[in-house]
C-alpha atoms as a PDB file:
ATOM      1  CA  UNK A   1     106.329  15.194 112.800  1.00  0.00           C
ATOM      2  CA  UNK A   2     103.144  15.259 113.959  1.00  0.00           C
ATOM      3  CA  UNK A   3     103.200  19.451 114.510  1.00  0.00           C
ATOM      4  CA  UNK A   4     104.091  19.403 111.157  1.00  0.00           C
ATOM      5  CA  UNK A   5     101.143  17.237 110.174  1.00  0.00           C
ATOM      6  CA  UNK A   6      98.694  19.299 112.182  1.00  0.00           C
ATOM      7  CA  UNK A   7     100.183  22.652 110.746  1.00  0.00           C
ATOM      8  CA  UNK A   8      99.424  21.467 107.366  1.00  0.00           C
ATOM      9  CA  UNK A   9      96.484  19.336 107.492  1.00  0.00           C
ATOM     10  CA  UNK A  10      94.680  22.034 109.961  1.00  0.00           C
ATOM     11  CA  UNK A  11      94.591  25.046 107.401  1.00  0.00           C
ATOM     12  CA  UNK A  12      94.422  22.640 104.677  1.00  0.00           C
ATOM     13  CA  UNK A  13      90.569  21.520 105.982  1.00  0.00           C
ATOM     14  CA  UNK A  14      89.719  25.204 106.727  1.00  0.00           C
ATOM     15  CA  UNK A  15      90.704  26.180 103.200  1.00  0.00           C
ATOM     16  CA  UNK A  16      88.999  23.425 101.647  1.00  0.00           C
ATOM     17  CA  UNK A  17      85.821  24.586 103.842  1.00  0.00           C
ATOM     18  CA  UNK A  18      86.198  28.044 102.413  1.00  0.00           C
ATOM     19  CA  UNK A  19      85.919  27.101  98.926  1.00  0.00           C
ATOM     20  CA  UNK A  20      83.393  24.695  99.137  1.00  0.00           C
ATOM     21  CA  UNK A  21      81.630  27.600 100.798  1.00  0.00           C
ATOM     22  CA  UNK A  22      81.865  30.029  97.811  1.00  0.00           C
ATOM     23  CA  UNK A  23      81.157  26.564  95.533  1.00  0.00           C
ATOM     24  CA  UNK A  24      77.592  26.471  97.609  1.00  0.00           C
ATOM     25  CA  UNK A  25      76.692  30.540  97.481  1.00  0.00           C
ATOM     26  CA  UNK A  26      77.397  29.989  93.603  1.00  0.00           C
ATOM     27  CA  UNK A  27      74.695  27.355  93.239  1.00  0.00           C
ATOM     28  CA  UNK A  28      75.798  24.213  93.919  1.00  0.00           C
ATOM     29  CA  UNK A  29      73.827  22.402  96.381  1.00  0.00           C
ATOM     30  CA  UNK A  30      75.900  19.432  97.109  1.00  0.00           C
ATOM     31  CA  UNK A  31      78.834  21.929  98.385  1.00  0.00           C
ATOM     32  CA  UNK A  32      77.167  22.853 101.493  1.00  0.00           C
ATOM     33  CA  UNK A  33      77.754  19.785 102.958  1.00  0.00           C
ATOM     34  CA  UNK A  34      81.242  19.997 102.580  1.00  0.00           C
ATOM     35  CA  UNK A  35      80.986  23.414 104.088  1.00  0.00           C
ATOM     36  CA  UNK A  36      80.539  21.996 107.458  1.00  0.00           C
ATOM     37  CA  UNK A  37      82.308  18.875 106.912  1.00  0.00           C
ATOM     38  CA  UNK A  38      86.026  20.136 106.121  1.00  0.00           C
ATOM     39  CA  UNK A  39      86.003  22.342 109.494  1.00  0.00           C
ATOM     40  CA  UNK A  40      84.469  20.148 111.443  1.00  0.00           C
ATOM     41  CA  UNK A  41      87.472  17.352 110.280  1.00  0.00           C
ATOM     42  CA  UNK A  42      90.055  20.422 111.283  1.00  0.00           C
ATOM     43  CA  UNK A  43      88.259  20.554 114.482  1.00  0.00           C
ATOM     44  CA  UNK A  44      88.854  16.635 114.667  1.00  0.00           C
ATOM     45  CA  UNK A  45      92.496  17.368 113.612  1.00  0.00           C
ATOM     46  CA  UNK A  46      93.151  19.865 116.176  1.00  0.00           C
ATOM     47  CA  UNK A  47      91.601  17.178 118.941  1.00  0.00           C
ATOM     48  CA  UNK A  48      93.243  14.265 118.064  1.00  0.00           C
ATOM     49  CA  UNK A  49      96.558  16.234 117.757  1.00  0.00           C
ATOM     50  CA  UNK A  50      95.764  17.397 121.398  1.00  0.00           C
ATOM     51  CA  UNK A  51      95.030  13.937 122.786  1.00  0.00           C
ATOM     52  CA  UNK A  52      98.095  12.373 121.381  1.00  0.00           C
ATOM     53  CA  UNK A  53     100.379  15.181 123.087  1.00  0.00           C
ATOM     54  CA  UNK A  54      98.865  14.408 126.274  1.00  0.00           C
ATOM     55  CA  UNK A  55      97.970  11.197 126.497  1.00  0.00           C
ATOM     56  CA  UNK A  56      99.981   9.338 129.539  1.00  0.00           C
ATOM     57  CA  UNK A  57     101.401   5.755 128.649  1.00  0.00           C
ATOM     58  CA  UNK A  58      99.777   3.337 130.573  1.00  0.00           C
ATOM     59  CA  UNK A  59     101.453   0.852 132.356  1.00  0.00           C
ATOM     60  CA  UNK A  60     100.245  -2.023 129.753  1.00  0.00           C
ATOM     61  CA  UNK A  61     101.998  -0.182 126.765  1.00  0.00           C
ATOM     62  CA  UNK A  62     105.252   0.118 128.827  1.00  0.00           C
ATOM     63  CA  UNK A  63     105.561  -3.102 129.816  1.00  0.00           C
ATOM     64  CA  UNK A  64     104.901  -4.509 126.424  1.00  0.00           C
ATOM     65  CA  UNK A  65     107.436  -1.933 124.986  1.00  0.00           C
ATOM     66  CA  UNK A  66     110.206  -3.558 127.539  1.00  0.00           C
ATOM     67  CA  UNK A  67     109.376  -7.413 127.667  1.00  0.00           C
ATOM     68  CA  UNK A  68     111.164  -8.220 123.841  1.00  0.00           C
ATOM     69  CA  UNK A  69     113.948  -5.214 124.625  1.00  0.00           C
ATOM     70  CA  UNK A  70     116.988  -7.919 124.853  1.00  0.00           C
ATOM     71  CA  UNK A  71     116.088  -9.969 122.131  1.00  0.00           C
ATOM     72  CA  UNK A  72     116.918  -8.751 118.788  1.00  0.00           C
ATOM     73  CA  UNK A  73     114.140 -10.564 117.245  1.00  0.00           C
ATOM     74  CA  UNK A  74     111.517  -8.492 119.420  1.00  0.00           C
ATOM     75  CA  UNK A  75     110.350 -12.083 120.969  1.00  0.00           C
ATOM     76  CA  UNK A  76     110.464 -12.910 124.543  1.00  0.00           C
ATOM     77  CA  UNK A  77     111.677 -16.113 125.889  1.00  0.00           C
ATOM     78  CA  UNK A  78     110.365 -15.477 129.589  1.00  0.00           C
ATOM     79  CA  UNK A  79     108.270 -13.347 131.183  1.00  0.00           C
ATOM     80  CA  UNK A  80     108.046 -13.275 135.024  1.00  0.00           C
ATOM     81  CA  UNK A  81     104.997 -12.296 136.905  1.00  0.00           C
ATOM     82  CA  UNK A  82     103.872 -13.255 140.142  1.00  0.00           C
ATOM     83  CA  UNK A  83     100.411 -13.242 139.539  1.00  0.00           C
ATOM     84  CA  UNK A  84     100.699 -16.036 137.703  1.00  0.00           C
ATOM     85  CA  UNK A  85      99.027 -19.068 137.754  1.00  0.00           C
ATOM     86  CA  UNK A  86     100.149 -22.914 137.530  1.00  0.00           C
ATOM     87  CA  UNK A  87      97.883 -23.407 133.873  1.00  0.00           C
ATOM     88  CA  UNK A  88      99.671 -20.072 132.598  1.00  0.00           C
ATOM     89  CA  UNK A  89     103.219 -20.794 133.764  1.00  0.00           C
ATOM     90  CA  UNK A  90     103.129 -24.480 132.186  1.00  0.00           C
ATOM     91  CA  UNK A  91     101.676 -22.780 129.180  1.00  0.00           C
ATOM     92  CA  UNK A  92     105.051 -20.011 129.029  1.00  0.00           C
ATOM     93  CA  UNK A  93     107.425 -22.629 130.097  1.00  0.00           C
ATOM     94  CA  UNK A  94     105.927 -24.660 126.824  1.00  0.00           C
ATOM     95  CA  UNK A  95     105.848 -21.461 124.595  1.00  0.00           C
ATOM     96  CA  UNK A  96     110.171 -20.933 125.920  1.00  0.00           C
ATOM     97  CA  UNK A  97     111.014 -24.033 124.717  1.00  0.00           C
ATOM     98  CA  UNK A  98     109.531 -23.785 121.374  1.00  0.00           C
ATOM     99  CA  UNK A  99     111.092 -21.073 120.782  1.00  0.00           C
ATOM    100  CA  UNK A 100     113.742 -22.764 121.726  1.00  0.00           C
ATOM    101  CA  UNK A 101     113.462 -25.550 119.441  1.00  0.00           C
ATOM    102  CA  UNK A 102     112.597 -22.836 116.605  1.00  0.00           C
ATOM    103  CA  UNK A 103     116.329 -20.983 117.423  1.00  0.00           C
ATOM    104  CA  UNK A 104     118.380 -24.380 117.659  1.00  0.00           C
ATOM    105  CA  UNK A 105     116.422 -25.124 113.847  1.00  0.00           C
ATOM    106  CA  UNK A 106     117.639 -21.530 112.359  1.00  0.00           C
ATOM    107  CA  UNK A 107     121.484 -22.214 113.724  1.00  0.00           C
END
């Protein structure tokens, strides 16, 4: 989907530019702005299309991908991490149960 975007939005801008160019050498003032603007948004386009094809996931997006995976409802129960502290794990174990409570309510 997004080569399809890119192979229509792409042109799209550069066509746009083109007119807006032949709009501007007919008189109108305002159209030479546009001129530059519509190719430099292709540009933009063609860079963001080439970021998002090789951008790497970081290990932050993964893990928040995988932590709701069992649950049907997307919400996690527990999440285990040793590099947690006593505050934070009292404050999980208290977030688990109520979501507990909120399940045993919906039954």
């Amino acid at each position: 989907m997004l080569h399809l975007t890119a192979i229509i939005v792409v042109p799209g801008c550069l066509a746009l530019g083109w007119w807006q160019l032949h709009r501007a050498l007919s008189g109108n003032a305002l159209s030479w702005a546009y001129t530059i603007e519509w190719p430099f948004l292709a540009g933009y386009g063609v860079y963001m299309w080439w970021k998002i094809l090789h951008e790497q996931p970081t290990k932050e997006a993964t893990a928040s991908s995988e932590v709701g995976a069992g649950d049907p409802s997307g919400a996690s129960t527990h999440f285990e991490d040793d590099t947690e502290d006593d505050e934070l794990a009292a404050y999980n174990r208290y977030l688990a149960e109520l979501n507990e409570a909120d399940q045993r309510k919906l039954r």
